[in-house]
C-alpha atoms as a PDB file:
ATOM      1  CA  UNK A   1       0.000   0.000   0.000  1.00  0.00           C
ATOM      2  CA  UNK A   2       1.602   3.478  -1.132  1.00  0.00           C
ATOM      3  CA  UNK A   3       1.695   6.375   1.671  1.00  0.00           C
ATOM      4  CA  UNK A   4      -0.823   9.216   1.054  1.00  0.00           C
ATOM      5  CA  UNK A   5       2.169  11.768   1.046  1.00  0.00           C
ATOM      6  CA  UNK A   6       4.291  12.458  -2.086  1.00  0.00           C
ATOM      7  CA  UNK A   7       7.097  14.871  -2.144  1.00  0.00           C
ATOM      8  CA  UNK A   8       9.662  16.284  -4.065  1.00  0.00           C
ATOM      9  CA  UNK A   9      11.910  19.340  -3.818  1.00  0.00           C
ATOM     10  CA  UNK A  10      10.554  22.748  -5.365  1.00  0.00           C
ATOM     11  CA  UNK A  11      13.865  24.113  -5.658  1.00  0.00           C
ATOM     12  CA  UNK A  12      16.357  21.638  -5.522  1.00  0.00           C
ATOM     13  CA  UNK A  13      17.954  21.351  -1.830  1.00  0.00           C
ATOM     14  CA  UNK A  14      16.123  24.634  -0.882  1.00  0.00           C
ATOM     15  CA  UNK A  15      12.346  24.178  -1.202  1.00  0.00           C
ATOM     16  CA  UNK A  16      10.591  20.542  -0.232  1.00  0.00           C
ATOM     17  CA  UNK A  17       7.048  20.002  -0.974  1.00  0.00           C
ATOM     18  CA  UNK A  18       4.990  17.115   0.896  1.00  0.00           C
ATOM     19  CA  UNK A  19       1.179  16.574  -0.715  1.00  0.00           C
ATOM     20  CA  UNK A  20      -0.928  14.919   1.550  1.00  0.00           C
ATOM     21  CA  UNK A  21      -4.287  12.937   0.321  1.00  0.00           C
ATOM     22  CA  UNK A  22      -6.841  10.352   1.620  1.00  0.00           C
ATOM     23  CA  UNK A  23      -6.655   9.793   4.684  1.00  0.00           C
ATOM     24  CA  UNK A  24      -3.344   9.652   7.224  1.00  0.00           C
ATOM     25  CA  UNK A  25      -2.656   7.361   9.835  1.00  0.00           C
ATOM     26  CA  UNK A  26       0.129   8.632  12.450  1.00  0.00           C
ATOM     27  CA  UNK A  27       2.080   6.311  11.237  1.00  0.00           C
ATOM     28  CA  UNK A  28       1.606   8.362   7.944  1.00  0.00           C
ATOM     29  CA  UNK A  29       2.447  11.985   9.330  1.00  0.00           C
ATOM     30  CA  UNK A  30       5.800  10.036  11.636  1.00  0.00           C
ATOM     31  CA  UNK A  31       7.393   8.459   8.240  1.00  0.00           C
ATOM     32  CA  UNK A  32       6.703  11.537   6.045  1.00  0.00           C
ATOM     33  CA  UNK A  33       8.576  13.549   9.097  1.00  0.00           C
ATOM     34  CA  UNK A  34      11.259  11.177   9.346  1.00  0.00           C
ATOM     35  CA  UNK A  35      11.600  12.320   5.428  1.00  0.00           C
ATOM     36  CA  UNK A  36      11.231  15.863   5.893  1.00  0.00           C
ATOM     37  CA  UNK A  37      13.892  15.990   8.468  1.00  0.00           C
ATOM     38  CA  UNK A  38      16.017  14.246   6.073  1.00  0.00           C
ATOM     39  CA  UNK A  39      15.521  16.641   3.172  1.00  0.00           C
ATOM     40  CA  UNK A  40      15.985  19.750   5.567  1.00  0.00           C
ATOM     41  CA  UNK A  41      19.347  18.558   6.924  1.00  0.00           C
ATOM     42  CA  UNK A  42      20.730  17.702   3.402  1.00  0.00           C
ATOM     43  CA  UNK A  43      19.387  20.800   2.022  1.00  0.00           C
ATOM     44  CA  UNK A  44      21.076  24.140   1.812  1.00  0.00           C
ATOM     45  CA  UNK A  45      19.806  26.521   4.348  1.00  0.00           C
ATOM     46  CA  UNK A  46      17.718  27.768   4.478  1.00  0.00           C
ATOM     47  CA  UNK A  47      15.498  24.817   3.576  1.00  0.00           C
ATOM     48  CA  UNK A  48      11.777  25.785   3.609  1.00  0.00           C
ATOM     49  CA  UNK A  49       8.660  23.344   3.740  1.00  0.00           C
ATOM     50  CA  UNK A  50       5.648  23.137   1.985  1.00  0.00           C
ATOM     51  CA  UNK A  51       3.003  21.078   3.050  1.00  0.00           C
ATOM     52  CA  UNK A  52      -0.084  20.841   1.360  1.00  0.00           C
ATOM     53  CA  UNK A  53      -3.572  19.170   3.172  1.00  0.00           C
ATOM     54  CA  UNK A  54      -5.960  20.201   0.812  1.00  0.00           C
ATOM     55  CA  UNK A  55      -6.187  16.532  -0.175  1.00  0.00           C
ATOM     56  CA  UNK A  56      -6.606  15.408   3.275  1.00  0.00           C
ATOM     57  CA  UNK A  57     -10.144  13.509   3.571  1.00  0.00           C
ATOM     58  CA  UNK A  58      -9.193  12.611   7.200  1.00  0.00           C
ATOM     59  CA  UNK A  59      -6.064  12.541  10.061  1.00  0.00           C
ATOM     60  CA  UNK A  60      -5.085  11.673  12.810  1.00  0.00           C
ATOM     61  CA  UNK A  61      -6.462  14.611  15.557  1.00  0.00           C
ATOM     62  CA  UNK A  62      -4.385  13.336  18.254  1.00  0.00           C
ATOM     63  CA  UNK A  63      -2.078  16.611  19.752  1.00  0.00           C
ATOM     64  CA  UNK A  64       0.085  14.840  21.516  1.00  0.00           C
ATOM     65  CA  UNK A  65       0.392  12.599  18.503  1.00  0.00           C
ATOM     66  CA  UNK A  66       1.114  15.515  16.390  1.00  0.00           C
ATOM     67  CA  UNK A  67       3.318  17.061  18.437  1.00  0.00           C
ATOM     68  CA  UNK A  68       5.371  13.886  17.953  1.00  0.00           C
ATOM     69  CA  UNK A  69       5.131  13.879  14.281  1.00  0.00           C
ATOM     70  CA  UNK A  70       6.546  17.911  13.991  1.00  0.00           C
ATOM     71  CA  UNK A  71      10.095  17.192  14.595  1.00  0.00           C
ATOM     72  CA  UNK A  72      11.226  18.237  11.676  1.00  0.00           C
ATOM     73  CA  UNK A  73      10.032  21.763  12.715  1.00  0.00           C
ATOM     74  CA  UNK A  74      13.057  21.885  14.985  1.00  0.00           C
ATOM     75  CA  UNK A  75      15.886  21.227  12.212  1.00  0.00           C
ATOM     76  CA  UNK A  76      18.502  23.991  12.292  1.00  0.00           C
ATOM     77  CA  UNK A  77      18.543  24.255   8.905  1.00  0.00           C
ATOM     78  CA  UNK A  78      14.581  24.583   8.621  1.00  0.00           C
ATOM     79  CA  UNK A  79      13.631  28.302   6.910  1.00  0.00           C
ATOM     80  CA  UNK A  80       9.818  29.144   6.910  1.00  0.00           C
ATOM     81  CA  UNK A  81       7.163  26.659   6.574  1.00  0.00           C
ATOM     82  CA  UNK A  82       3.793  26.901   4.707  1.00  0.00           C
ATOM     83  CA  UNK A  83       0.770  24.977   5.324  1.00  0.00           C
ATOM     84  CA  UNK A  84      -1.445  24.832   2.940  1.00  0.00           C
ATOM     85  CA  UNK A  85      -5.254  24.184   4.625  1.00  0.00           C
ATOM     86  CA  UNK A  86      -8.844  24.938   4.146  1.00  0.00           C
ATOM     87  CA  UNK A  87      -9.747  22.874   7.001  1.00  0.00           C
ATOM     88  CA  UNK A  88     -10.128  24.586  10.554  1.00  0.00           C
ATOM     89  CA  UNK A  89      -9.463  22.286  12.538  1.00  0.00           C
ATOM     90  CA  UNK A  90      -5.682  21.083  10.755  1.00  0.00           C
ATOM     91  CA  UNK A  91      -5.388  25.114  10.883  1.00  0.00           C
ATOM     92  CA  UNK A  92      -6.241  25.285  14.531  1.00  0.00           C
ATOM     93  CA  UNK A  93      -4.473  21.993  16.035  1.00  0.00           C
ATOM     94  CA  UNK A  94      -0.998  23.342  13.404  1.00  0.00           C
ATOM     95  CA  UNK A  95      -1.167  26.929  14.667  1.00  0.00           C
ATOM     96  CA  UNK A  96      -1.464  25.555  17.967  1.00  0.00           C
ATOM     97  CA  UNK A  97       1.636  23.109  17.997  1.00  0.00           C
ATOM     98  CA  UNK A  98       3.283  25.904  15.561  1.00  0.00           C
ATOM     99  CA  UNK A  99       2.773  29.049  18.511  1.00  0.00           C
ATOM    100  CA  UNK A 100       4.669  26.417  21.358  1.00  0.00           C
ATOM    101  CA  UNK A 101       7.627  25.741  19.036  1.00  0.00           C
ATOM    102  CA  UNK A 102       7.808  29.391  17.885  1.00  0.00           C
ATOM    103  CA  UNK A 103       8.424  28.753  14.852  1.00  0.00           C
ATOM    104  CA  UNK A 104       8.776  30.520  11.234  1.00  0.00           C
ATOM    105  CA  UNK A 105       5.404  29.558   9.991  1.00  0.00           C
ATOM    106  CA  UNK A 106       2.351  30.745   7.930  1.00  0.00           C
ATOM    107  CA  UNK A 107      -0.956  28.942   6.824  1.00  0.00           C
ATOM    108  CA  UNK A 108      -2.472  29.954   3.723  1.00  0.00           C
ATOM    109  CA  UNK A 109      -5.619  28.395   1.667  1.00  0.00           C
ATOM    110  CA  UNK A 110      -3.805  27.887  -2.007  1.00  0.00           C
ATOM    111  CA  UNK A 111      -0.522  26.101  -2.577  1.00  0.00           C
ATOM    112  CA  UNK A 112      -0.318  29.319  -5.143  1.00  0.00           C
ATOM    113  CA  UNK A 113      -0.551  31.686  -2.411  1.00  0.00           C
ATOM    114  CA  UNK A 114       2.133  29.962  -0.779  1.00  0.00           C
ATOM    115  CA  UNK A 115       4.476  29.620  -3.499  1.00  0.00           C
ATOM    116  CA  UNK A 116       3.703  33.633  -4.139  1.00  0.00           C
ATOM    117  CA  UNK A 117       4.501  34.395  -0.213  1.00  0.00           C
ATOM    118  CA  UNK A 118       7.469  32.506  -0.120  1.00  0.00           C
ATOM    119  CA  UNK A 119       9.041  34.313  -2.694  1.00  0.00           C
ATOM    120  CA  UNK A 120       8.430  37.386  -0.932  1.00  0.00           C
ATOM    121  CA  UNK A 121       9.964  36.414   2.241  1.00  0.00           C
ATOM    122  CA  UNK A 122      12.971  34.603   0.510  1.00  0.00           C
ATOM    123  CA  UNK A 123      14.315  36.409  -2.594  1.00  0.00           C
ATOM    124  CA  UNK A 124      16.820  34.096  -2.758  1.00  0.00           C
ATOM    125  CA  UNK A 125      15.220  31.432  -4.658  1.00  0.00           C
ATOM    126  CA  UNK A 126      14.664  30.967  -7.787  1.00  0.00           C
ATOM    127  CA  UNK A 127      11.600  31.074  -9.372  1.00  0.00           C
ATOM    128  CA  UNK A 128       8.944  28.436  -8.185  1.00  0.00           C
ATOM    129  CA  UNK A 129       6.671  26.281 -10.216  1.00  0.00           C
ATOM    130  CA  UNK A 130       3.786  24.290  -9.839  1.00  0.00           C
ATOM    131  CA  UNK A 131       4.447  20.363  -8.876  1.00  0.00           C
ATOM    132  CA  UNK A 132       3.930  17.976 -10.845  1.00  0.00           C
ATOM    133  CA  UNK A 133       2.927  14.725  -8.346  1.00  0.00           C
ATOM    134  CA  UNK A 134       1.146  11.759  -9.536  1.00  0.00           C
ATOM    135  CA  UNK A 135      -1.383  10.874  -6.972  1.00  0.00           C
ATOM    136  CA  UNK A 136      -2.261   7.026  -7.017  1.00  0.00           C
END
């Protein structure tokens, strides 16, 4: 059975992007972490995240759980990340976790309205497309 999460880099070694569809299990959100850590510590810094829920038909609501499953927001070489969410409650329960780590974070509604805010706050990168992820 193939993980509802498929990533890839944006902007190679700079920007990863994690598309998440179906429905998650932890076990789900604590492998694509495990992966996301990776990618930030081999990136160059700093590495920013996209993550993108709008798929998401239903997920684990556990906080503790998914304060387990947000390591990666404590990589040093982690830049901003964007959350992509029309749901309320993945906004509230990722704002929540988000405000305790203090972290460099922003939740917007279109994965074009983050790709448009990150190069605002990073001029750095290059110019960002669309991804192109085949969902199964």
């Amino acid at each position: 059975m193939n993980m509802p999460i498929k990533a890839t880099w944006l902007a190679q070694d700079r920007v990863w992007y994690a598309r998440a569809y179906g429905t998650l299990t932890s076990n789900d959100v604590k492998e694509a972490n495990i992966e996301a850590a990776g990618m930030i510590r081999i990136g160059t810094p700093p590495v920013h995240f996209i993550i993108d829920t709008t798929g998401i038909q239903n997920f684990p609501i556990n906080l503790k759980d998914s304060s387990d499953t947000s390591m990666f927001l404590r990589e040093d070489n982690l830049g901003f990340t964007m959350y992509v969410t029309t749901n309320m409650m993945i906004r509230f329960i990722t704002q929540t976790i988000t405000q305790v780590a203090k972290m460099d974070f922003r939740v917007v509604k279109t994965l074009e309205e983050a790709l448009q805010l990150l190069q605002i706050l990073d001029q750095t990168l290059p110019p960002l497309q669309m991804p192109e992820l085949k969902i199964d």
